[in-house]
N, C-alpha and C. Protein backbone atom coordinates (compact mmCIF):
# COMPACT_ATOMS: atom_id res chain seq x y z
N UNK A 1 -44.18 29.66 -34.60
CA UNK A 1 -44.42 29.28 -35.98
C UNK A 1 -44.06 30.47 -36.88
N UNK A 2 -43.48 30.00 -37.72
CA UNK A 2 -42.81 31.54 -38.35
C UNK A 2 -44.54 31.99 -39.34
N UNK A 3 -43.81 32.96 -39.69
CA UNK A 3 -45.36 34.22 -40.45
C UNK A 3 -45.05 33.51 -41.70
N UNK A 4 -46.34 34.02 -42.32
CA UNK A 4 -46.47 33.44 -43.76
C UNK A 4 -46.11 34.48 -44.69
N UNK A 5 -45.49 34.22 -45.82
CA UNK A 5 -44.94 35.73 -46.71
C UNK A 5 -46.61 35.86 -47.58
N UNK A 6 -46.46 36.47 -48.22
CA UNK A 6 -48.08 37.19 -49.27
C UNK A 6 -48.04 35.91 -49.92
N UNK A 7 -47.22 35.02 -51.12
CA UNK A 7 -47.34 34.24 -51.18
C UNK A 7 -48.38 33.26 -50.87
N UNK A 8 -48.08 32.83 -49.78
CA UNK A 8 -48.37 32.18 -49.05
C UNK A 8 -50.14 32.02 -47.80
N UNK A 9 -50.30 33.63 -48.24
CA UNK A 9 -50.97 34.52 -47.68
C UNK A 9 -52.53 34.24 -48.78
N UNK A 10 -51.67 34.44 -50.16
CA UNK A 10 -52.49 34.20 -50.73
C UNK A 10 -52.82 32.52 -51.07
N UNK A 11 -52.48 32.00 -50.91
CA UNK A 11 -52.60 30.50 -51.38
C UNK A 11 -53.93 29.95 -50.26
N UNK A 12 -53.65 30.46 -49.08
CA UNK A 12 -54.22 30.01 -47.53
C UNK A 12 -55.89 30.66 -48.04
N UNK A 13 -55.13 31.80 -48.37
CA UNK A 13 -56.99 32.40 -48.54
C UNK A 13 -57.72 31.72 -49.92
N UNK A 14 -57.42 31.62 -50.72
CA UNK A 14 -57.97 30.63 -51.84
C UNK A 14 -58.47 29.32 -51.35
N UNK A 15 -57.76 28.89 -50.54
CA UNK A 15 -57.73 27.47 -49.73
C UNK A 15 -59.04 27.60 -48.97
N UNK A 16 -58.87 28.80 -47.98
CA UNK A 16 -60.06 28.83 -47.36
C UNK A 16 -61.37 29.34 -47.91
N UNK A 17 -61.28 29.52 -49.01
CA UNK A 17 -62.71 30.29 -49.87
C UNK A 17 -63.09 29.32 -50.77
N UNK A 18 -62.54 27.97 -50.65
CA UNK A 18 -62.94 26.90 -51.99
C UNK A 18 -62.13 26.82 -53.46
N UNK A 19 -61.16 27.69 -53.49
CA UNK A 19 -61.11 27.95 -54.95
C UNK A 19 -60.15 27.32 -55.13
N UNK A 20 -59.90 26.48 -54.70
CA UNK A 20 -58.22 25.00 -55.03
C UNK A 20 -58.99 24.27 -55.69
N UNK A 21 -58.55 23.35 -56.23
CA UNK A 21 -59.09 22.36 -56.95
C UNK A 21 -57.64 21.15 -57.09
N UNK A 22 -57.93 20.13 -56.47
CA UNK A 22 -57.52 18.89 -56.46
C UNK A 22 -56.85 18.59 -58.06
N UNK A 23 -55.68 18.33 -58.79
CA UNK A 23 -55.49 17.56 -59.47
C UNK A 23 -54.66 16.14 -59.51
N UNK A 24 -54.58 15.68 -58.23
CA UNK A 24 -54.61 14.06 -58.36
C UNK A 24 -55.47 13.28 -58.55
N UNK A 25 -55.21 11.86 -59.13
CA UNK A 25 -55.97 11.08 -59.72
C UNK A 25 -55.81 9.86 -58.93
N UNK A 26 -56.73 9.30 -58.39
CA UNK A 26 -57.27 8.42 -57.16
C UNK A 26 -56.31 7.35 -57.51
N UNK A 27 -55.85 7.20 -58.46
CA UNK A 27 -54.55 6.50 -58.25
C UNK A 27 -53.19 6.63 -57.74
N UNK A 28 -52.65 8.16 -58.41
CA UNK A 28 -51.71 8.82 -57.52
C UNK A 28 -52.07 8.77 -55.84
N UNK A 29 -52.91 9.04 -55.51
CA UNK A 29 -53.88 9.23 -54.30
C UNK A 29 -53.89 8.13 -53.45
N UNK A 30 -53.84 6.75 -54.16
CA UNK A 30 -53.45 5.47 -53.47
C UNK A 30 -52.21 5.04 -53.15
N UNK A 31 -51.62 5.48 -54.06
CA UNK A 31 -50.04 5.64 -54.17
C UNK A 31 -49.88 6.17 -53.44
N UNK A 32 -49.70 7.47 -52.93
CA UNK A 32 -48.86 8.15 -51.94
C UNK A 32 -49.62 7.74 -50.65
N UNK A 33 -50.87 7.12 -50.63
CA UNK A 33 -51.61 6.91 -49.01
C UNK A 33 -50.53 5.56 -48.70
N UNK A 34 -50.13 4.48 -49.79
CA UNK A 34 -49.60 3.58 -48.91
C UNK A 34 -48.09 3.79 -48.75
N UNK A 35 -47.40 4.79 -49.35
CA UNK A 35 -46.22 5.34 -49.50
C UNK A 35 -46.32 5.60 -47.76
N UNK A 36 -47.31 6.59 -47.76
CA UNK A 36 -47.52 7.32 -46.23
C UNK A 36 -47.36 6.32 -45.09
N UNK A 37 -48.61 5.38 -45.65
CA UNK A 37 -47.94 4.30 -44.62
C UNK A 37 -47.43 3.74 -44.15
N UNK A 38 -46.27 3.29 -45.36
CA UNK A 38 -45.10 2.22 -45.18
C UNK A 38 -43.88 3.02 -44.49
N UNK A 39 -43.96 4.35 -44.75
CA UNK A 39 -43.25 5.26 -44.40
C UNK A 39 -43.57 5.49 -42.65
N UNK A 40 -44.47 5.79 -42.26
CA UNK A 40 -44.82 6.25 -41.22
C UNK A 40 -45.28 5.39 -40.06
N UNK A 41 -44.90 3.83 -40.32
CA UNK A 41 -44.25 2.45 -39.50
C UNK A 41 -43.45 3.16 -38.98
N UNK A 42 -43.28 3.08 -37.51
CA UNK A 42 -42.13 2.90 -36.68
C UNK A 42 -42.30 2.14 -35.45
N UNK A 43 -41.54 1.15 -36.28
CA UNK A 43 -41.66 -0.51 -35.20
C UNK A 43 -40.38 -0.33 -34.41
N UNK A 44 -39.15 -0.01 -34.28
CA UNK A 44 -38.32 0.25 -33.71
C UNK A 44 -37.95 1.48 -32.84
N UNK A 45 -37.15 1.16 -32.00
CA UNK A 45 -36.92 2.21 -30.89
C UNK A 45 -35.16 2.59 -30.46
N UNK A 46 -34.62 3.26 -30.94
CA UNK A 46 -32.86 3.76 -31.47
C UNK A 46 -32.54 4.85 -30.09
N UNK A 47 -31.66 4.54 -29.52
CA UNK A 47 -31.02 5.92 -28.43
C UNK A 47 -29.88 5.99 -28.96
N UNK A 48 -29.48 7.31 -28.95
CA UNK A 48 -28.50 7.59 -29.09
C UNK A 48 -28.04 8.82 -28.48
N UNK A 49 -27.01 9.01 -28.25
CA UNK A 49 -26.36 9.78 -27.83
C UNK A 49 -25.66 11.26 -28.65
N UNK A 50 -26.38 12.29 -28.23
CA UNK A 50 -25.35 13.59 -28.87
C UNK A 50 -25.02 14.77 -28.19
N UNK A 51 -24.01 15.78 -29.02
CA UNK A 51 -23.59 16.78 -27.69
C UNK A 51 -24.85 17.27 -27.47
N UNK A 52 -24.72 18.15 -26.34
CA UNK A 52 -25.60 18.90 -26.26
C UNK A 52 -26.04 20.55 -27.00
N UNK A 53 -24.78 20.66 -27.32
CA UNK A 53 -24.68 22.31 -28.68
C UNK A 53 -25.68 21.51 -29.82
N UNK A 54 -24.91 19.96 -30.17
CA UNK A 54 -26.26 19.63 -31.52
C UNK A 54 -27.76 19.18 -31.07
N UNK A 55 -28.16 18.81 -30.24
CA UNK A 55 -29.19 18.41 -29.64
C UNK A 55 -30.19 19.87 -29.09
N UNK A 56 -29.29 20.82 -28.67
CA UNK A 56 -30.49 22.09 -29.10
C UNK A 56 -30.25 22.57 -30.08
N UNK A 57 -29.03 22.64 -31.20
CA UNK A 57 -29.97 23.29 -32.55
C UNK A 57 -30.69 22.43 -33.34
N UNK A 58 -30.93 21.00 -33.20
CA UNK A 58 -31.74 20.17 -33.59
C UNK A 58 -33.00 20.80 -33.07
N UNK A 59 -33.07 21.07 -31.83
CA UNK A 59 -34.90 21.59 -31.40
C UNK A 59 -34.95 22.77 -31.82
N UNK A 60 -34.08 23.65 -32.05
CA UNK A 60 -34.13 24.91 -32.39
C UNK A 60 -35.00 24.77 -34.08
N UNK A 61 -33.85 24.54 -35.05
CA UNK A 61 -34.21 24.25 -36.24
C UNK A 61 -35.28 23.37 -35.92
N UNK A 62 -35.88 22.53 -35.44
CA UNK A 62 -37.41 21.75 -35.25
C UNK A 62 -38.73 22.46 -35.20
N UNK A 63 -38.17 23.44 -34.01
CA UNK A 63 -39.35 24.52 -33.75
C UNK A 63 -39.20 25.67 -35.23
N UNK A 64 -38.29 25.65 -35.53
CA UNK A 64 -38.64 26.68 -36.59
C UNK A 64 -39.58 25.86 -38.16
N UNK A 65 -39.22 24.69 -37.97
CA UNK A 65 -40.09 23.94 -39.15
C UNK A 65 -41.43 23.74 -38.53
N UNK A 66 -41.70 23.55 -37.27
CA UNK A 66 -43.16 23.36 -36.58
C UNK A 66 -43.21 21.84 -36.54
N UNK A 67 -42.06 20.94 -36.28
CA UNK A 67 -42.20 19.76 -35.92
C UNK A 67 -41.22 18.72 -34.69
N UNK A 68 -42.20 18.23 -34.30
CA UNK A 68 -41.21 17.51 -33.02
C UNK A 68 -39.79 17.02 -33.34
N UNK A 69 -38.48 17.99 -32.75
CA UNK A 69 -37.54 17.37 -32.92
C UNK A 69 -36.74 16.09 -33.31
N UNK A 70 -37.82 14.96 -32.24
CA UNK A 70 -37.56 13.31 -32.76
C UNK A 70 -37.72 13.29 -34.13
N UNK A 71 -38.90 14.05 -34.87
CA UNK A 71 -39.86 13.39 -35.79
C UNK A 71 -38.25 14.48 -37.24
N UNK A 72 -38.13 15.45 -37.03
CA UNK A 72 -37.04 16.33 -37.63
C UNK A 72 -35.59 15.06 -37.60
N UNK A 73 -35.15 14.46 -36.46
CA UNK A 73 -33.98 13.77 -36.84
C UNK A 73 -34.34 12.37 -37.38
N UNK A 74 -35.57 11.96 -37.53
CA UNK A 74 -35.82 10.91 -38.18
C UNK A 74 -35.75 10.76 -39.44
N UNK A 75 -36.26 11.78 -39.96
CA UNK A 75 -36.61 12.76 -41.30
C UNK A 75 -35.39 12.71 -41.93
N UNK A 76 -34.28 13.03 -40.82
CA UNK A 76 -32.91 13.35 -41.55
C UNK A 76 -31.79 12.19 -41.90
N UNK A 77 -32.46 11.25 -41.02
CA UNK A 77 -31.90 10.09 -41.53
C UNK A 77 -32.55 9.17 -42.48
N UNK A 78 -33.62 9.05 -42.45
CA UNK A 78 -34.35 8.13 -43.99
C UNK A 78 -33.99 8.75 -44.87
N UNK A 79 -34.29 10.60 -44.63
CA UNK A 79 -33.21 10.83 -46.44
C UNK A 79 -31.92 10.73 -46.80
N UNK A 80 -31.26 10.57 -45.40
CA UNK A 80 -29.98 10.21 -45.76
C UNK A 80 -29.94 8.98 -46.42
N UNK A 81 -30.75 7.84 -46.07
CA UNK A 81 -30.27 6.22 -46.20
C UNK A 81 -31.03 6.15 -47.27
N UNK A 82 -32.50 6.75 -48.01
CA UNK A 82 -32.44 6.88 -49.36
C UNK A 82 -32.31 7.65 -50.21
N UNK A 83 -31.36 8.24 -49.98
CA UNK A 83 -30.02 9.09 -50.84
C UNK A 83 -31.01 10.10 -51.70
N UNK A 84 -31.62 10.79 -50.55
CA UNK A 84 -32.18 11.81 -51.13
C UNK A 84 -31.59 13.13 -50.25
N UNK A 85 -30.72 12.56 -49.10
CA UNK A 85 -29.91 13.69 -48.36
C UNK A 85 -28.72 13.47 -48.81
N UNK A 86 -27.52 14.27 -49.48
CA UNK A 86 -26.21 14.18 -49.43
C UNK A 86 -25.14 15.05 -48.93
N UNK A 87 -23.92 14.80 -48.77
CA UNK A 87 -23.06 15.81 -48.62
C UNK A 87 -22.92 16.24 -49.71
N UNK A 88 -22.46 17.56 -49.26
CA UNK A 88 -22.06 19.08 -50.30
C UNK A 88 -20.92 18.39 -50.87
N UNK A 89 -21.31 18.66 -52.20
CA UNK A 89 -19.58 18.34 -53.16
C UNK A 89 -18.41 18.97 -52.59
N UNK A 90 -17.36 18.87 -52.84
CA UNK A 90 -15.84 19.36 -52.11
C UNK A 90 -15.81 20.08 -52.77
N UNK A 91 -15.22 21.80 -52.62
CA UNK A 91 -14.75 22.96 -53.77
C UNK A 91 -13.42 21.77 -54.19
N UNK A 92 -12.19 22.38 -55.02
CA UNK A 92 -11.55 22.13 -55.61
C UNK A 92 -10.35 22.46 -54.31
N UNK A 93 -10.54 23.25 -53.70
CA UNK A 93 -9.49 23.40 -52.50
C UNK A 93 -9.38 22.08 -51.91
N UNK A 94 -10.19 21.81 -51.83
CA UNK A 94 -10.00 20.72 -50.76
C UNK A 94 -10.07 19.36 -51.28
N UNK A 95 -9.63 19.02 -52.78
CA UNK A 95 -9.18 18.06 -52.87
C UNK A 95 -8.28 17.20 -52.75
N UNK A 96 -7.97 15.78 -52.39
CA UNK A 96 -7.57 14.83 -52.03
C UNK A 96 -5.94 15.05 -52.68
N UNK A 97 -5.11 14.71 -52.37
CA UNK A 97 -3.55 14.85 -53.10
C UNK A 97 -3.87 14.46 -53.99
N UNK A 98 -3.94 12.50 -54.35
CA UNK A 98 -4.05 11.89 -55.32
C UNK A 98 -5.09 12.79 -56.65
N UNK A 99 -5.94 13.89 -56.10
CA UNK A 99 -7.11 14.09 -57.12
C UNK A 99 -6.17 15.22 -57.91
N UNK A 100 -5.11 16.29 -57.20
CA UNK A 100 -4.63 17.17 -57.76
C UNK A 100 -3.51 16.40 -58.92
N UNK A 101 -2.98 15.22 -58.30
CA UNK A 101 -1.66 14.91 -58.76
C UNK A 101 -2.54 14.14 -60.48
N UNK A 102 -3.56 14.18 -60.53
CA UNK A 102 -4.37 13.12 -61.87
C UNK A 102 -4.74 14.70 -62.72
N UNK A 103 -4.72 16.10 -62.53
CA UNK A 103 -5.39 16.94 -63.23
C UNK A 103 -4.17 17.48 -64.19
């Protein structure tokens, strides 16, 4: 589990001495519990196949977040499919013929 920076250091100790204080409102609070839920259904069961170079830096990068690999490539695909994961824009090098031949 990686170390915590001071940051972080400090947030934990406030946490543990009482001195946080909650500002959601039991509605937000309902909101994200059934968010959690609807989210955290998994009625289905997917194999798939990958090399093995990506399949350990998938556990690699897993263990460095502190979560089960499966639960890390699952993660990476719901944000993909609600387009909250994207690809990196293209520099300008590497645009398409047609994109240079329109500038």
């Amino acid at each position: 589990m990686p170390k915590n920076d001071a940051y972080e250091k400090e947030i934990l100790g406030a946490y543990e001495k009482g001195q946080l204080k909650s500002v959601v409102t039991k509605a937000e609070l309902a909101k994200f519990k059934a968010a959690a839920r609807a989210t955290a259904v998994k009625d289905r069961r997917v194999n798939i196949r990958l090399s093995s170079s990506d399949l350990q830096d998938v556990q690699v990068k897993a263990m460095q977040e502190g979560v089960p690999y499966q639960t890390l490539i699952a993660s990476v695909l719901h944000k993909f499919v609600t387009g909250r994961l994207t690809e990196p824009q293209s520099s300008s090098a590497e645009k398409t013929p047609d994109a240079k031949d329109q500038e």
